[in-house]
C-alpha atoms as a PDB file:
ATOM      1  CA  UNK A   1    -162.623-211.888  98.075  1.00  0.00           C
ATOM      2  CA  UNK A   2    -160.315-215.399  97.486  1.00  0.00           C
ATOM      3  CA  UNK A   3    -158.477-216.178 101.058  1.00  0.00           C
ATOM      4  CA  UNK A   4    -156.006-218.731 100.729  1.00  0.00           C
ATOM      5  CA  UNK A   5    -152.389-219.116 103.087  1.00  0.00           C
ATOM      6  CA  UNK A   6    -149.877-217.444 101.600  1.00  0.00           C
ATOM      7  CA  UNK A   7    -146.950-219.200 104.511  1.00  0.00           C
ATOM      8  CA  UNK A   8    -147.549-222.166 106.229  1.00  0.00           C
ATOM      9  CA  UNK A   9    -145.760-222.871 109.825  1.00  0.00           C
ATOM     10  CA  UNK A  10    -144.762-226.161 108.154  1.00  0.00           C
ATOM     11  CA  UNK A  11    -144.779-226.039 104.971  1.00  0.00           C
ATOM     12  CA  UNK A  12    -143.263-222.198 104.477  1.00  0.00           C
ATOM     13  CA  UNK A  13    -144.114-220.356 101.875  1.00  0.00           C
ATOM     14  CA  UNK A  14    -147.124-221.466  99.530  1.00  0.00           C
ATOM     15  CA  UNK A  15    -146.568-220.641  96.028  1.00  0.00           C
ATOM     16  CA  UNK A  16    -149.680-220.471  94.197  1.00  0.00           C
ATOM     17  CA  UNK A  17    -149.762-223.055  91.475  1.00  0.00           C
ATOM     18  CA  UNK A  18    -152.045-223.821  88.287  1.00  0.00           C
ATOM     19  CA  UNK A  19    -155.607-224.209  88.954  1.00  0.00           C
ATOM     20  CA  UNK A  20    -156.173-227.850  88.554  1.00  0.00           C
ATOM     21  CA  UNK A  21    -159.686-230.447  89.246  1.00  0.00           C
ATOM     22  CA  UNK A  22    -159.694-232.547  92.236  1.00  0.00           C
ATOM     23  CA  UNK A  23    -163.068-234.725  93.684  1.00  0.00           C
ATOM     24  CA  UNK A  24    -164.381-234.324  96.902  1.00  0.00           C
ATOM     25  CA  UNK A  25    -167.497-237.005  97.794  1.00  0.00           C
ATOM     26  CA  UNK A  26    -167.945-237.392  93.941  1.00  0.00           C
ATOM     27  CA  UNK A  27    -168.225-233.978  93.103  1.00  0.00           C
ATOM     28  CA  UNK A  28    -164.960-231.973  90.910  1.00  0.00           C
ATOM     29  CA  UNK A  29    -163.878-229.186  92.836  1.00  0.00           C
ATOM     30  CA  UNK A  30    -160.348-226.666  92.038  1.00  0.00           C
ATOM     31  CA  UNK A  31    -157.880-225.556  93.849  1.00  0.00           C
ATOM     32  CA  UNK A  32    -153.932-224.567  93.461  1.00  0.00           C
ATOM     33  CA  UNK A  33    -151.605-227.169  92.919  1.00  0.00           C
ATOM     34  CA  UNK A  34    -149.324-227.591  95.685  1.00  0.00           C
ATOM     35  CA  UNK A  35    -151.726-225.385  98.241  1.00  0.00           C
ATOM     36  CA  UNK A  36    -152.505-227.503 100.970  1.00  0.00           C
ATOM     37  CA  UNK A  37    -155.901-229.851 100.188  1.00  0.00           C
ATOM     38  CA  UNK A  38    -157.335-228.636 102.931  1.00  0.00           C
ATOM     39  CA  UNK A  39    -156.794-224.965 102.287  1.00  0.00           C
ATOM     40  CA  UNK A  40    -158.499-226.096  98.792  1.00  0.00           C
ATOM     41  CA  UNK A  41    -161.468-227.507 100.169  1.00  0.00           C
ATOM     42  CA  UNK A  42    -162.463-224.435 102.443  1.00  0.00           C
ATOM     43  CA  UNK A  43    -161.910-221.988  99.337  1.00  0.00           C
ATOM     44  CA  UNK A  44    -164.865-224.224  98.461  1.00  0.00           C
ATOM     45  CA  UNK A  45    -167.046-224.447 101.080  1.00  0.00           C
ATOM     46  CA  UNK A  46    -166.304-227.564 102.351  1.00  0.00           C
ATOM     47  CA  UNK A  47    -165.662-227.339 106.323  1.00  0.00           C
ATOM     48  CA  UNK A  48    -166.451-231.159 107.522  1.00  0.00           C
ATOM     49  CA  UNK A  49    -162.931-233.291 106.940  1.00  0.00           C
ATOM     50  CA  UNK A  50    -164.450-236.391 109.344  1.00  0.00           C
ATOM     51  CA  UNK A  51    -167.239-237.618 111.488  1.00  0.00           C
ATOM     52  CA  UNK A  52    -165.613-239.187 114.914  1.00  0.00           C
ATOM     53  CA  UNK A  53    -165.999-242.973 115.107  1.00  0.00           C
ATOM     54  CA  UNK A  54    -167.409-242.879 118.715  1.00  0.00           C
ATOM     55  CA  UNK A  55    -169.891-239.688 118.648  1.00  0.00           C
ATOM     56  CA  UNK A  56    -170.202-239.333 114.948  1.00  0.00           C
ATOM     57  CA  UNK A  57    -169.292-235.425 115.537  1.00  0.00           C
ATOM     58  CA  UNK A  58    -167.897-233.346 112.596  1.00  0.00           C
ATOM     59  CA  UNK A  59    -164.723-232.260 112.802  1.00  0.00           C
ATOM     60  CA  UNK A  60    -162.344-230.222 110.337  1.00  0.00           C
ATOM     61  CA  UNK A  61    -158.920-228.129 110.289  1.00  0.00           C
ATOM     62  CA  UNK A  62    -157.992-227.344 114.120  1.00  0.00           C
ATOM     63  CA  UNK A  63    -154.324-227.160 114.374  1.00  0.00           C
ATOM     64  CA  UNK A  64    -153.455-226.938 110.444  1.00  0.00           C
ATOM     65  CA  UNK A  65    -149.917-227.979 111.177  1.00  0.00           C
ATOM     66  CA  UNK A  66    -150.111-231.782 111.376  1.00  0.00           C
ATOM     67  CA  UNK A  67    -149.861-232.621 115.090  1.00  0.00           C
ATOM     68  CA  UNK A  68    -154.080-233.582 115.635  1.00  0.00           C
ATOM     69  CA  UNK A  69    -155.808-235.567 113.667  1.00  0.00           C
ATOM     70  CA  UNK A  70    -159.069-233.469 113.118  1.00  0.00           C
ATOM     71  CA  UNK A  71    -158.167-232.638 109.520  1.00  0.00           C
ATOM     72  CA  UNK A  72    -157.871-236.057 108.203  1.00  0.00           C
ATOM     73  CA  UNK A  73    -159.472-237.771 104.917  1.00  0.00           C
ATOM     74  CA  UNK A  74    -159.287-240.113 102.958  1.00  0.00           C
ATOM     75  CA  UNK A  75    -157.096-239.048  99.950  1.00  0.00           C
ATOM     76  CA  UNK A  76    -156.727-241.350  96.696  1.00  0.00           C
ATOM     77  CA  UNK A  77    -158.275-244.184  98.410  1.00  0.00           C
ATOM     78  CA  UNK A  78    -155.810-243.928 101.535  1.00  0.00           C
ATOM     79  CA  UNK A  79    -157.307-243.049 105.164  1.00  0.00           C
ATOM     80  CA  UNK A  80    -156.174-240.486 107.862  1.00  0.00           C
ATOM     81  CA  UNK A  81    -154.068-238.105 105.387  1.00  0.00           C
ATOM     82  CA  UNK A  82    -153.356-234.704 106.980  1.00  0.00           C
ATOM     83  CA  UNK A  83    -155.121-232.646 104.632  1.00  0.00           C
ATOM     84  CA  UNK A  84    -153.650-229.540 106.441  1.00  0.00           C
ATOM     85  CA  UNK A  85    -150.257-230.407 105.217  1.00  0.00           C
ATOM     86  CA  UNK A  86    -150.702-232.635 102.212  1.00  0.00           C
ATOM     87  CA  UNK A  87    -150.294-230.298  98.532  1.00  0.00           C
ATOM     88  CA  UNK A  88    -153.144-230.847  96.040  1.00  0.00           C
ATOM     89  CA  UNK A  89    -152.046-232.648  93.080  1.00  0.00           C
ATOM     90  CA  UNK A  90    -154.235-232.544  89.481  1.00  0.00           C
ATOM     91  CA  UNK A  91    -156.571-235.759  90.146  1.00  0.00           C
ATOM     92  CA  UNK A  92    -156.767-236.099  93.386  1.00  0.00           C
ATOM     93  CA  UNK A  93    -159.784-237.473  94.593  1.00  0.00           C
ATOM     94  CA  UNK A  94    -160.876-236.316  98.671  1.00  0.00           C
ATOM     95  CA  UNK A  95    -163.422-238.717 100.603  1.00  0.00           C
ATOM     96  CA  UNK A  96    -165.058-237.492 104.197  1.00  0.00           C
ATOM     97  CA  UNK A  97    -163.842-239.759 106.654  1.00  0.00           C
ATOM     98  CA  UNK A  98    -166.253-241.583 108.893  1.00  0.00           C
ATOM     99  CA  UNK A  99    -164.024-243.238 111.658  1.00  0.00           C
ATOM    100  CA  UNK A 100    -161.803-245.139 109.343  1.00  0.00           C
ATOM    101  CA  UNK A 101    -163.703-245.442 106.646  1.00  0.00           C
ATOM    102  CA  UNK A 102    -165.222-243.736 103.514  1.00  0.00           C
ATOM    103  CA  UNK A 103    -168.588-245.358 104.224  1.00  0.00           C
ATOM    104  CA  UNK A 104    -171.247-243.011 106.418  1.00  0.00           C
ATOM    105  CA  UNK A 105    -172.217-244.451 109.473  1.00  0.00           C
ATOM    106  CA  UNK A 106    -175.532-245.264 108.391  1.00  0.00           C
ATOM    107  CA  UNK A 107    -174.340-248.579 106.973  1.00  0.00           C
ATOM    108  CA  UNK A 108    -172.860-249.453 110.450  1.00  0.00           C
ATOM    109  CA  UNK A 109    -175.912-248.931 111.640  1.00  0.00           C
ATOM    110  CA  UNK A 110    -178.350-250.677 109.466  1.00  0.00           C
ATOM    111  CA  UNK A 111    -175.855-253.421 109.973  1.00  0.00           C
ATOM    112  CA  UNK A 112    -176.111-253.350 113.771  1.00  0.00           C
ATOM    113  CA  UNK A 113    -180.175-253.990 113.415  1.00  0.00           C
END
């Protein structure tokens, strides 16, 4: 059974668009054009948006309506995008944060030795 928003708080309604390829970490995922990524991503499985830059904790969609920050990735090469409220485009590609960056925290810490 395919969930997916059908109204957004913010957005309003979500008119379901063409199925089109996006990349998330490297791997080409679909979703609707115009849903938000976000909404995309968990119709795939994907739940983890960022790791906090302080505790390295997981975080993902909380408010979906753009006022925290828990939701945000790195979209077409460009950090802390509100994936709750940004619309998929064809091409897009979707990087895990980690802090501010698109790099895993393992190469902070291998540079910290």
């Amino acid at each position: 059974m395919e969930v997916r928003i059908k109204e957004h708080p913010i957005l309003g309604e979500v008119k379901k668009g063409r199925l089109v390829k996006f990349t998330h970490d490297g791997q080409v995922l679909e979703g609707y054009e115009g849903e938000p990524i976000a909404v995309a991503l968990k119709a795939a499985g994907v739940l983890v948006h960022r790791y906090t830059e302080k505790k390295h904790s997981p975080r993902g969609v909380f408010c979906a309506i753009g006022r925290c920050t828990d939701c945000v990735m790195i979209v077409n090469g460009e950090p802390n995008i509100r994936t709750c409220v940004t619309p998929l485009k064809e091409g897009m590609t979707v990087d895990t944060q980690y802090g501010t960056s698109d790099e895993p925290f393992v190469k902070e810490l291998k540079e910290a030795k």
